[in-house]
C-alpha atoms as a PDB file:
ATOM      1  CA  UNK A   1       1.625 -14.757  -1.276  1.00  0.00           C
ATOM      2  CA  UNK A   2       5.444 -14.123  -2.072  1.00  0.00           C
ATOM      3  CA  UNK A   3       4.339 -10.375  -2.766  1.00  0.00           C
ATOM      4  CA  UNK A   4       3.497 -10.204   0.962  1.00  0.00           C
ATOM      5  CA  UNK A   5       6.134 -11.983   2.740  1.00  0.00           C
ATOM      6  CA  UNK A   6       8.980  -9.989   0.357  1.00  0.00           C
ATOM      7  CA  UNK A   7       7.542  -6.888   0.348  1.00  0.00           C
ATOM      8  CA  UNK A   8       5.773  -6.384   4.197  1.00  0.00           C
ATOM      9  CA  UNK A   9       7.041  -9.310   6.117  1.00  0.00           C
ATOM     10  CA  UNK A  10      10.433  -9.703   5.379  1.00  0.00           C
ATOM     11  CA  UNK A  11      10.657  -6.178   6.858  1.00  0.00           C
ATOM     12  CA  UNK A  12       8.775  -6.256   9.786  1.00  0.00           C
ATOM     13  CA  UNK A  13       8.708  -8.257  13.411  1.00  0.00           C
ATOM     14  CA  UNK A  14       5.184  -9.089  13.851  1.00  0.00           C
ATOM     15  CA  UNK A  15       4.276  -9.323  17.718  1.00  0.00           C
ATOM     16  CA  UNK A  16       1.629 -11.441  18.045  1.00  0.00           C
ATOM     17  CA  UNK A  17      -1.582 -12.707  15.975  1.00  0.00           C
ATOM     18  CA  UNK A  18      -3.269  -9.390  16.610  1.00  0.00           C
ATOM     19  CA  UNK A  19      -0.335  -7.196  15.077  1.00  0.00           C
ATOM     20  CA  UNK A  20      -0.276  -9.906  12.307  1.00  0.00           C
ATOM     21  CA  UNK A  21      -3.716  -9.489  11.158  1.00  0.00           C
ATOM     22  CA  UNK A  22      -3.324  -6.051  11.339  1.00  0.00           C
ATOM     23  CA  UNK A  23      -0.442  -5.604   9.053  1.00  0.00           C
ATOM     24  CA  UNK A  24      -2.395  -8.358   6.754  1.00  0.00           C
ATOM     25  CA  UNK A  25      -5.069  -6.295   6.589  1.00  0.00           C
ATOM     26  CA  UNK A  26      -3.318  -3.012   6.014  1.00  0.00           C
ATOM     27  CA  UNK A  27      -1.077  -4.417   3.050  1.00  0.00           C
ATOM     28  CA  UNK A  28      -3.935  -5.772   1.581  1.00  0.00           C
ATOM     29  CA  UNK A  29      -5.492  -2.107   1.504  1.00  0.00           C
ATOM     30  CA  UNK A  30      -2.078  -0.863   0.279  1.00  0.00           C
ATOM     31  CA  UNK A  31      -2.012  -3.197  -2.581  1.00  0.00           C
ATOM     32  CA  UNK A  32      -5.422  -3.189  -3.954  1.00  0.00           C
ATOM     33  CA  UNK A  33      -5.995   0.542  -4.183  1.00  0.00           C
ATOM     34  CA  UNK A  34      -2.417   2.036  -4.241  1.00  0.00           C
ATOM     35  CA  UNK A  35       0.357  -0.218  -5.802  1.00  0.00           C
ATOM     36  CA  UNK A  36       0.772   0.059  -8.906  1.00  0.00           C
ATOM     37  CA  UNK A  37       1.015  -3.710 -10.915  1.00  0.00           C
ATOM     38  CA  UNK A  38       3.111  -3.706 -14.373  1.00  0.00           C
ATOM     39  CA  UNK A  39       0.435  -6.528 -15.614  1.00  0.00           C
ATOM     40  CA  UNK A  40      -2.630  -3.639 -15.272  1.00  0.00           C
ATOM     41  CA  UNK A  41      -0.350  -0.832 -17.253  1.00  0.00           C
ATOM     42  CA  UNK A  42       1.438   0.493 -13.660  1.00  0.00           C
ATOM     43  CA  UNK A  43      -2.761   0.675 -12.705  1.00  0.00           C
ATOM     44  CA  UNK A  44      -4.149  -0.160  -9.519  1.00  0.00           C
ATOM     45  CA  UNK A  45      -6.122  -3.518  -8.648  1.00  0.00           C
ATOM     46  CA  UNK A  46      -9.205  -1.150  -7.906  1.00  0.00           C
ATOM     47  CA  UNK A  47      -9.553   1.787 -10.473  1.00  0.00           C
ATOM     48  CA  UNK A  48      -9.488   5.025  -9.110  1.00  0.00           C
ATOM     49  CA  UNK A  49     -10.566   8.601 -11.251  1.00  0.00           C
ATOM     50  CA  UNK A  50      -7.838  10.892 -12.418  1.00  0.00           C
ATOM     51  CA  UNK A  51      -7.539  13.937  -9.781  1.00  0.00           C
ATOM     52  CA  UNK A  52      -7.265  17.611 -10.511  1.00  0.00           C
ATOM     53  CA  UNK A  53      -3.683  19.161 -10.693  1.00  0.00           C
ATOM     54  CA  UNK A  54      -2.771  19.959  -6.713  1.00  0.00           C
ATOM     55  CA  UNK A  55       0.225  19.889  -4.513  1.00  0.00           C
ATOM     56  CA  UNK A  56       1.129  15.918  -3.945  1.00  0.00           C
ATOM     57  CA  UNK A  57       1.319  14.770  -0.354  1.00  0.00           C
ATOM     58  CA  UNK A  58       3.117  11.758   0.911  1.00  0.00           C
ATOM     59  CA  UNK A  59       0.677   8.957   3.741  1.00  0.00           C
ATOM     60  CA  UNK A  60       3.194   6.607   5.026  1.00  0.00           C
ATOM     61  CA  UNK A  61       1.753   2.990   4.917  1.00  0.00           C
ATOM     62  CA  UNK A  62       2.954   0.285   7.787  1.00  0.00           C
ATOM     63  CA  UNK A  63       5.077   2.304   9.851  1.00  0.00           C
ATOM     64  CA  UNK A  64       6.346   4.312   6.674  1.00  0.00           C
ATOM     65  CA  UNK A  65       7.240   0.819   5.045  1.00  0.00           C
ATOM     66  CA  UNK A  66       5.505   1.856   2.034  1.00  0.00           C
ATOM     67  CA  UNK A  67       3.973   4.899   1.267  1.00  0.00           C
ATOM     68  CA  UNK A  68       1.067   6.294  -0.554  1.00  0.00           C
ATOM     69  CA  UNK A  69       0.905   9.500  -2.370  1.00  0.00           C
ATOM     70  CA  UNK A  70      -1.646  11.746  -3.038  1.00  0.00           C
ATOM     71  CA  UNK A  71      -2.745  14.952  -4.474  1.00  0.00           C
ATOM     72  CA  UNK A  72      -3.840  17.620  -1.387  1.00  0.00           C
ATOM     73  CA  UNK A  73      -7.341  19.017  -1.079  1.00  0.00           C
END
């Protein structure tokens, strides 16, 4: 839980329990299937194939708090 308060809510004002949940359920996204974890080899939580060579293209996360990238279709 330290992961979450350091890293999404020692950054941001949450509003209200609506906005809360939201942001909850947004970092959890973010860190299941696109931070990388030095205890899985810098892998993600959930595995995801190796993409074709492409341009890369930046998706903020959380306002731009984090960001995931991407290669472009």
């Amino acid at each position: 839980m330290s992961t979450f308060r350091t890293e999404c809510l020692d950054r941001i004002i949450v509003m209200n329990e609506q906005h809360l949940y939201a942001v909850m359920r947004d970092f959890i996204e973010y860190y299941n299937h696109e931070r990388s974890h030095r205890t899985l080899a810098l892998q993600t939580s959930v595995h995801r194939s190796a993409l074709p060579a492409a341009e890369v293209v930046s998706r903020p996360i959380l306002g731009g708090l984090h960001h995931s990238y991407d290669r472009a279709a």
